[in-house]
Protein backbone atom coordinates (compact mmCIF):
# COMPACT_ATOMS: atom_id res chain seq x y z
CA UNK A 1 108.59 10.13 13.54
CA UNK A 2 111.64 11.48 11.57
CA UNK A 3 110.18 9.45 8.40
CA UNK A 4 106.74 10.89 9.16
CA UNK A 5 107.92 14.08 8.66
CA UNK A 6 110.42 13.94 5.89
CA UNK A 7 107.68 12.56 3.77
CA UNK A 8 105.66 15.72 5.12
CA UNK A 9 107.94 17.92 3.81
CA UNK A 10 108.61 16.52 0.71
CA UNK A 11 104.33 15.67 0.00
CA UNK A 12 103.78 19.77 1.03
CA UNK A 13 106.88 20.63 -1.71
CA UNK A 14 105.42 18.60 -4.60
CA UNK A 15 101.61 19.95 -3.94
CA UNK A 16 102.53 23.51 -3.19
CA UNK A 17 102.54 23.11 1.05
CA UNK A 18 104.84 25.09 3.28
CA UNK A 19 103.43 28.52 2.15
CA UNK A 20 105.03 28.76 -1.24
CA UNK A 21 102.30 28.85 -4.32
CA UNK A 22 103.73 28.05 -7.77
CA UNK A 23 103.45 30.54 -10.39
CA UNK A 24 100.66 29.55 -12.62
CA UNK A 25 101.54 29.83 -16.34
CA UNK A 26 99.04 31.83 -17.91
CA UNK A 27 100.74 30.76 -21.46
CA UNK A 28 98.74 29.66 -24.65
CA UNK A 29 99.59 27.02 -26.98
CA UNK A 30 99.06 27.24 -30.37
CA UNK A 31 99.94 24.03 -32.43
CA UNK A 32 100.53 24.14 -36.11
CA UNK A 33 100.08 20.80 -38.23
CA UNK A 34 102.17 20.57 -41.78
CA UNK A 35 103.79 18.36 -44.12
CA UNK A 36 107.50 18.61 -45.29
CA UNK A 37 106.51 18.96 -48.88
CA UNK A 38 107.04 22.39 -51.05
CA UNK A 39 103.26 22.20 -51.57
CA UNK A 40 103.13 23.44 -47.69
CA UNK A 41 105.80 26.27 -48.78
CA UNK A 42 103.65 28.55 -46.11
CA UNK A 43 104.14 26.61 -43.37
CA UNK A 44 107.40 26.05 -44.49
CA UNK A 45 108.45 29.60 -45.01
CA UNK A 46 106.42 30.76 -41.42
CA UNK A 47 108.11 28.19 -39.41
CA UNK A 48 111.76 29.51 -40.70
CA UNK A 49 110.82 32.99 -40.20
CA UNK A 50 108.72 33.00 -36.67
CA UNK A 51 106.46 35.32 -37.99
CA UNK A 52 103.68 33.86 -36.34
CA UNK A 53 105.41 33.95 -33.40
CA UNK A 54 106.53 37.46 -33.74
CA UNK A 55 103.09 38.94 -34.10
CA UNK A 56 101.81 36.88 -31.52
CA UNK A 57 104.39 37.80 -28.54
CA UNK A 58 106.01 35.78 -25.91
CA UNK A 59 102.92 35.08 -24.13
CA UNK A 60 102.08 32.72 -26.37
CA UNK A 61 103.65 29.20 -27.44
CA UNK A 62 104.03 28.09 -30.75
CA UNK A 63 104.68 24.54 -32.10
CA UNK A 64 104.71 22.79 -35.43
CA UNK A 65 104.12 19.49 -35.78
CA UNK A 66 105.30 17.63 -39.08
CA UNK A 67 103.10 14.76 -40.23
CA UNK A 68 103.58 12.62 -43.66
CA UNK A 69 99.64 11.55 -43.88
CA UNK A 70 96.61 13.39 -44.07
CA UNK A 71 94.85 10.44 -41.89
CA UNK A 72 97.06 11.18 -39.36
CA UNK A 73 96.33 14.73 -38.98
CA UNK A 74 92.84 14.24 -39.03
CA UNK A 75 93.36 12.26 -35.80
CA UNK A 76 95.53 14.29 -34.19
CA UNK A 77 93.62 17.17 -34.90
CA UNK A 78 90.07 14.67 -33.34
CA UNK A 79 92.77 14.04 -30.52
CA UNK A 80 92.39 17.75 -30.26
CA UNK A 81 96.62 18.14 -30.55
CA UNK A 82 96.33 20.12 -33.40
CA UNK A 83 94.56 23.67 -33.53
CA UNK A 84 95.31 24.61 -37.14
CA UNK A 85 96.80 22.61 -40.04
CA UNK A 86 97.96 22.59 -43.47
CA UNK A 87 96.33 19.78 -45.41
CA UNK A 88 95.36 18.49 -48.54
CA UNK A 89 91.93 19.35 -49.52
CA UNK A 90 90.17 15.76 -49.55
CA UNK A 91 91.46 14.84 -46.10
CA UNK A 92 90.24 18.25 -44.68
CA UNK A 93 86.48 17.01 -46.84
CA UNK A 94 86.10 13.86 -44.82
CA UNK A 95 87.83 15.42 -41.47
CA UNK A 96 84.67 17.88 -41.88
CA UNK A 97 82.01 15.26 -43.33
CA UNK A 98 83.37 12.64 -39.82
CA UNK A 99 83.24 15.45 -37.42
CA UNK A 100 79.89 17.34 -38.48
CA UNK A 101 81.63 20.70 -39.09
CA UNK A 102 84.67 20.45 -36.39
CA UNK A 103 87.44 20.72 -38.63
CA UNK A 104 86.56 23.91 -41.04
CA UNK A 105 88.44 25.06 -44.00
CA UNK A 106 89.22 28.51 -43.57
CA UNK A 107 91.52 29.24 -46.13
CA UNK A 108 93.51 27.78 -49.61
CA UNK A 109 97.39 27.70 -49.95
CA UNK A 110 98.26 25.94 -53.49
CA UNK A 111 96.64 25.11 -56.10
CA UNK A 112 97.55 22.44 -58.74
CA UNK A 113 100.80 21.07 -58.73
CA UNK A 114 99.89 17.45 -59.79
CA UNK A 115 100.88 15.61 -62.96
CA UNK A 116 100.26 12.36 -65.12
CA UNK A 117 103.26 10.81 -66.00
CA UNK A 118 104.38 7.41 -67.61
CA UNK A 119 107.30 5.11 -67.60
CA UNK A 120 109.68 5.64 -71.07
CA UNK A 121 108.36 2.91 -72.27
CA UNK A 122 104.73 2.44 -71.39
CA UNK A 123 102.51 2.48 -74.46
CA UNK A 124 100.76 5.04 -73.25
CA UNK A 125 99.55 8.53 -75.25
CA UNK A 126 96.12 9.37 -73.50
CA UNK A 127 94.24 8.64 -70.48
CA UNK A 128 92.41 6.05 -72.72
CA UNK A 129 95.47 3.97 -72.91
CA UNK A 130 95.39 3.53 -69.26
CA UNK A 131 93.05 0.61 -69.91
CA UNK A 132 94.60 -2.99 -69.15
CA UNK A 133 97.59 -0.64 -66.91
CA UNK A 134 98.68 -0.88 -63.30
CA UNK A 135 99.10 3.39 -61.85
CA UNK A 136 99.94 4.57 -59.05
CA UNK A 137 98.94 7.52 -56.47
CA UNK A 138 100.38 8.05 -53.43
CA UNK A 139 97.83 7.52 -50.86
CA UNK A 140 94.18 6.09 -51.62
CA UNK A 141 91.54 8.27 -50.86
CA UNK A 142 94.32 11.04 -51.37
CA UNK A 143 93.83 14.10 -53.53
CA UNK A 144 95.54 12.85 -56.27
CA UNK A 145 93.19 9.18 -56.13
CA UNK A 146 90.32 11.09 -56.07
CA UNK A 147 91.51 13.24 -59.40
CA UNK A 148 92.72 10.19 -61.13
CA UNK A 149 89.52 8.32 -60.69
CA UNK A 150 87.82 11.08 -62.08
CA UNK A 151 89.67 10.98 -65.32
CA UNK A 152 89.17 7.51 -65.32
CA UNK A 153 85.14 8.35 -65.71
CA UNK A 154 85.67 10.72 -68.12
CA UNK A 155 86.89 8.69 -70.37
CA UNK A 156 84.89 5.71 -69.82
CA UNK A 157 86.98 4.03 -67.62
CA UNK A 158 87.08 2.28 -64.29
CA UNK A 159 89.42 1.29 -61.18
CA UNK A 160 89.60 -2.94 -60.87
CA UNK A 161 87.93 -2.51 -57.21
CA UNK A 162 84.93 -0.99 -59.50
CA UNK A 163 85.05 -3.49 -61.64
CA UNK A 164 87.07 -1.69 -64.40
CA UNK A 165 90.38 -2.43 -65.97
CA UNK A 166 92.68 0.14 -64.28
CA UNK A 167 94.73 -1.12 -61.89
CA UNK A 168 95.21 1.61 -59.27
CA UNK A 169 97.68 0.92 -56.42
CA UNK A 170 99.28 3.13 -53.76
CA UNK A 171 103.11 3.49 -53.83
CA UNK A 172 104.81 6.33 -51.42
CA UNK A 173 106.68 9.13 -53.71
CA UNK A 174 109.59 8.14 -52.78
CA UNK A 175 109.18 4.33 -54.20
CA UNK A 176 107.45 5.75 -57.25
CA UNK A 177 111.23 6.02 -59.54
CA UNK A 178 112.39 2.26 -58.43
CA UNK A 179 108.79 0.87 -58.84
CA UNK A 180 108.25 2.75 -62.65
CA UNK A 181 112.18 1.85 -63.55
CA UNK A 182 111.78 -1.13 -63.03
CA UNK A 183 108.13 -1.79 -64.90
CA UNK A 184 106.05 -2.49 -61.27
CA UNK A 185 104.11 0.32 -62.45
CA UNK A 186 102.91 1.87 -66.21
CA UNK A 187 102.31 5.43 -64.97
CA UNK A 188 101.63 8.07 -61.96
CA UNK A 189 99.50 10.85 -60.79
CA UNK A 190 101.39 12.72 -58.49
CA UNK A 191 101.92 15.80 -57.00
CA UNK A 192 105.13 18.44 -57.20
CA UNK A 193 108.27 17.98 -56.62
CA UNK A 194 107.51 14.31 -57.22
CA UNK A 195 106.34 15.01 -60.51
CA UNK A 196 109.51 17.14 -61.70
CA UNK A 197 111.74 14.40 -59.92
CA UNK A 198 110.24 11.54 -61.89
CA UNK A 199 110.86 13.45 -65.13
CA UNK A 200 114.30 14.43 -64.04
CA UNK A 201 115.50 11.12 -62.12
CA UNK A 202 114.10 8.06 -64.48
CA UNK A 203 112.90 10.08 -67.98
CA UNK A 204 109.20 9.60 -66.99
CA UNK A 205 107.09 11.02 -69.43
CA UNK A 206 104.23 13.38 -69.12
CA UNK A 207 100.69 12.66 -70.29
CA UNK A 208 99.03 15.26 -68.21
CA UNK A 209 100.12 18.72 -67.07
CA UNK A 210 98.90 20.07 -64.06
CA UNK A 211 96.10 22.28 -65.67
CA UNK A 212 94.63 18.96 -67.43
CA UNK A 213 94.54 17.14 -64.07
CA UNK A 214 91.18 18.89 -62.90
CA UNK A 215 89.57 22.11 -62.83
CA UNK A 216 92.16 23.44 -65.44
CA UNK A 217 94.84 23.68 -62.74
CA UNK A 218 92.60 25.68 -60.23
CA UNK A 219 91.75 22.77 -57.31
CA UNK A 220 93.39 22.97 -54.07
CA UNK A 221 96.26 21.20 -53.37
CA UNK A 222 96.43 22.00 -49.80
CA UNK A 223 94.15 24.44 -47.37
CA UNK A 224 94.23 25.54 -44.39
CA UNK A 225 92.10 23.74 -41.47
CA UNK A 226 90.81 24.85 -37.75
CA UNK A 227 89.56 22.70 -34.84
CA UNK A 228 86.46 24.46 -34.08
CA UNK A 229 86.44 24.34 -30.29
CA UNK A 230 89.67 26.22 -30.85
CA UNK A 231 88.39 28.84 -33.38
CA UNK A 232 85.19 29.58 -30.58
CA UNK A 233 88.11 30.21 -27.96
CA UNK A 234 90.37 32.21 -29.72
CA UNK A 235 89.12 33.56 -32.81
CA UNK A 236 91.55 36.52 -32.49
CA UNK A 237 94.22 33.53 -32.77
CA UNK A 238 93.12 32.33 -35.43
CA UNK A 239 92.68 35.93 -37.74
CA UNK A 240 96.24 36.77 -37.02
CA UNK A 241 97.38 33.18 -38.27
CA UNK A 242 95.41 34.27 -41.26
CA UNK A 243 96.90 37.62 -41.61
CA UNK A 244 100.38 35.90 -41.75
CA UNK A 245 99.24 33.56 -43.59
CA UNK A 246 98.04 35.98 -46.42
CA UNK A 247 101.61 38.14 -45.93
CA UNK A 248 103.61 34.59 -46.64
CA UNK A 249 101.61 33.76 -49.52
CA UNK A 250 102.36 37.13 -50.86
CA UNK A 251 105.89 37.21 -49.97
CA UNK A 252 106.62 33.61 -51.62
CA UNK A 253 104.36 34.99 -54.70
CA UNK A 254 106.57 38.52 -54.85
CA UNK A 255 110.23 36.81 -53.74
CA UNK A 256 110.47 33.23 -55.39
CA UNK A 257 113.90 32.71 -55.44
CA UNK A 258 114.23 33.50 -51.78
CA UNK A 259 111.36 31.07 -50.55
CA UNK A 260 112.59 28.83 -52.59
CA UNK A 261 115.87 28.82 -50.64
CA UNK A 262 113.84 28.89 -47.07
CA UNK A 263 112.11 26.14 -48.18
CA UNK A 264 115.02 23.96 -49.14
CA UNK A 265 116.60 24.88 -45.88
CA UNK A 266 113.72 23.64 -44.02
CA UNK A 267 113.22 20.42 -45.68
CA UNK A 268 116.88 19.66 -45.35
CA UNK A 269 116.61 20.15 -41.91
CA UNK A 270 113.48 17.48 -41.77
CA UNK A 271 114.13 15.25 -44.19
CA UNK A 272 117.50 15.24 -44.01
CA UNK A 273 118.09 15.78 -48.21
CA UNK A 274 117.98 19.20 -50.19
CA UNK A 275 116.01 19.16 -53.42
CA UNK A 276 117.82 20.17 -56.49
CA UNK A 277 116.90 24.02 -56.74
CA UNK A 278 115.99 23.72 -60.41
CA UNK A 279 113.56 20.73 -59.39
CA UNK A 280 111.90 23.15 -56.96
CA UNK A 281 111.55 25.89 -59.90
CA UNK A 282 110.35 23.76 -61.88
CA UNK A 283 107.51 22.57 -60.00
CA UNK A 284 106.95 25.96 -58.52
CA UNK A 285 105.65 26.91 -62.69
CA UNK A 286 102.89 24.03 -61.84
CA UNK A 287 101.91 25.51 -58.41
CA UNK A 288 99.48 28.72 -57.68
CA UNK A 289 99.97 29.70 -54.08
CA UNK A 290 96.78 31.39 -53.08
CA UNK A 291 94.26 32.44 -49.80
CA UNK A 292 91.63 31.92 -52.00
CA UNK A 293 88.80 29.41 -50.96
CA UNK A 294 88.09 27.27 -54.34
CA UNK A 295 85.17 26.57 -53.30
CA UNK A 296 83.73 25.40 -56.94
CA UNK A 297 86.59 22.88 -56.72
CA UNK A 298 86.39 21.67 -53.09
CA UNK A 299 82.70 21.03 -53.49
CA UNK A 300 83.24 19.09 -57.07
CA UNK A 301 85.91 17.02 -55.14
CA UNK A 302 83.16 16.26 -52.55
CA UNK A 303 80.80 15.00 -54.87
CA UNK A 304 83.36 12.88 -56.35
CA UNK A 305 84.53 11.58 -53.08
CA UNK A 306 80.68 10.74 -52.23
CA UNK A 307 80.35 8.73 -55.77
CA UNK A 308 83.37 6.72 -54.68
CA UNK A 309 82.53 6.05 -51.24
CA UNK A 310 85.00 7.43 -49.31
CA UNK A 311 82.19 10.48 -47.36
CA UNK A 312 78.69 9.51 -46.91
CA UNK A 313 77.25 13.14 -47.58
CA UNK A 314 78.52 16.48 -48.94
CA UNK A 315 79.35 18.58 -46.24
């Protein structure tokens, strides 16, 4: 009997018995997807400074989530973990293309920021001379792939898996200096701080600025994304995210040296490493950080992505 009602007791605590009712947390979540990268300086900068959180209030619950992979946001954010994200823009294409409209792009944050480089010694002048020569990107199906594979058509050229004579592999940015020092690799298209790094850490060369890449420098390098069952629930959510949004990009624009600073800070405390501040500078020249839908761009880098396969219509 004394068993009996111990367990009582203890069942009527864990369910709410014995007259006492839990408080029920009337508290929203809002959860923020971004990559530690300076291309993601919003993020970057709003996470340092709460100001989300501020204009929000304490009613509501805000957490960032760092990923390294566009694939891997898209699935959080089907997982529905992820209300909003920062993203590049082809990832964001085929997370809208796969889910018929669920993930929506709702705003740019950078444009350009992506460069053609080549080893010191890679006999290499033009994107013509990539013919017979093994270059990397850092993800396949990636922004960067998509823009490279473009050049390649431009100037009459192919991938091997198209049956062309460009060898196209992808190497993480980090691996890119070992893999080009030691002559794995001819050349690069990557994006910022990468870029500058490779120029300053192994005397790569460049054979494309960022405004010859595509679009003369004016394609997204990452946007903003929603879950749409999230947008229908709390649009009012989701326009003050874009008011602070539009207030960051502004203050980064109007106070370089200063985001520059927050955003070393904050990818120390990721990563781990600082980035030489003159690195970050530098790239910063090659990046526009904009609200500005480029929506000329994002639809040319949908009909490139449906010529190589990797959406099966333009959404």
């Amino acid at each position: 009997m004394k068993r009996l009602i111990i367990t009582g007791v203890i069942i009527g605590i864990l369910f709410g018995g014995g007259g006492c009712s839990k408080k029920q947390d009337n508290t929203v979540s809002v959860r923020i997807a971004y990559f530690p990268n300076i291309t993601h300086s919003q993020a970057l900068v709003m996470k340092d400074q709460k100001s989300f959180e501020d204009k929000l209030g304490d009613t509501y619950k805000v957490s960032w989530y760092s990923f390294n992979a566009g694939p891997s946001e898209v699935e959080a954010i089907f997982a529905g973990k992820i209300d909003l994200g920062y993203i590049g823009p082809v990832p964001a294409i085929n997370a809208n293309a796969k889910s018929k409209g669920d993930v929506k792009i709702i705003a740019n944050a950078c444009e350009g920021g992506a460069v053609l480089l080549k080893s010191k010694d890679a006999a290499i002048n033009s994107v013509s001379d990539l013919d017979g020569k093994i270059i990397a990107v850092p993800q396949l199906g990636n922004t960067q792939h998509l823009c490279l594979l473009n050049l390649l058509t431009e100037n009459g050229l192919a991938a091997k898996t198209d049956g062309g004579s460009v060898e196209v592999v992808a190497v993480a940015n980090a691996d890119m200096q070992g893999m080009l020092e030691r002559g794995q690799i001819d050349g690069a298209l990557v994006p910022e701080p990468w870029g500058s790094i490779l120029e300053e850490s192994c005397n790569a060369k460049l054979i494309l600025d960022y405004d010859e890449i595509f679009a003369s420098g004016a394609y997204p390098t990452t946007v903003l994304v929603v879950n749409n069952d999230f947008y229908k629930k709390h649009k009012d959510i989701v326009q003050a995210f874009l008011e602070v949004h539009e207030e960051t990009t502004d203050y980064i624009c109007n106070n370089k040296e200063e985001a520059i600073e927050t955003v070393n800070s904050q990818l120390e405390e990721l990563t781990g490493k600082r980035i030489d501040v003159e690195i970050i500078k530098h790239s910063f020249e090659r990046l526009n950080f904009t609200v500005k839908k480029s929506e000329e761009a994002i639809t040319a880098l949908s009909e490139i992505a449906l010529k190589q396969g990797f959406i099966s219509e333009i959404p």
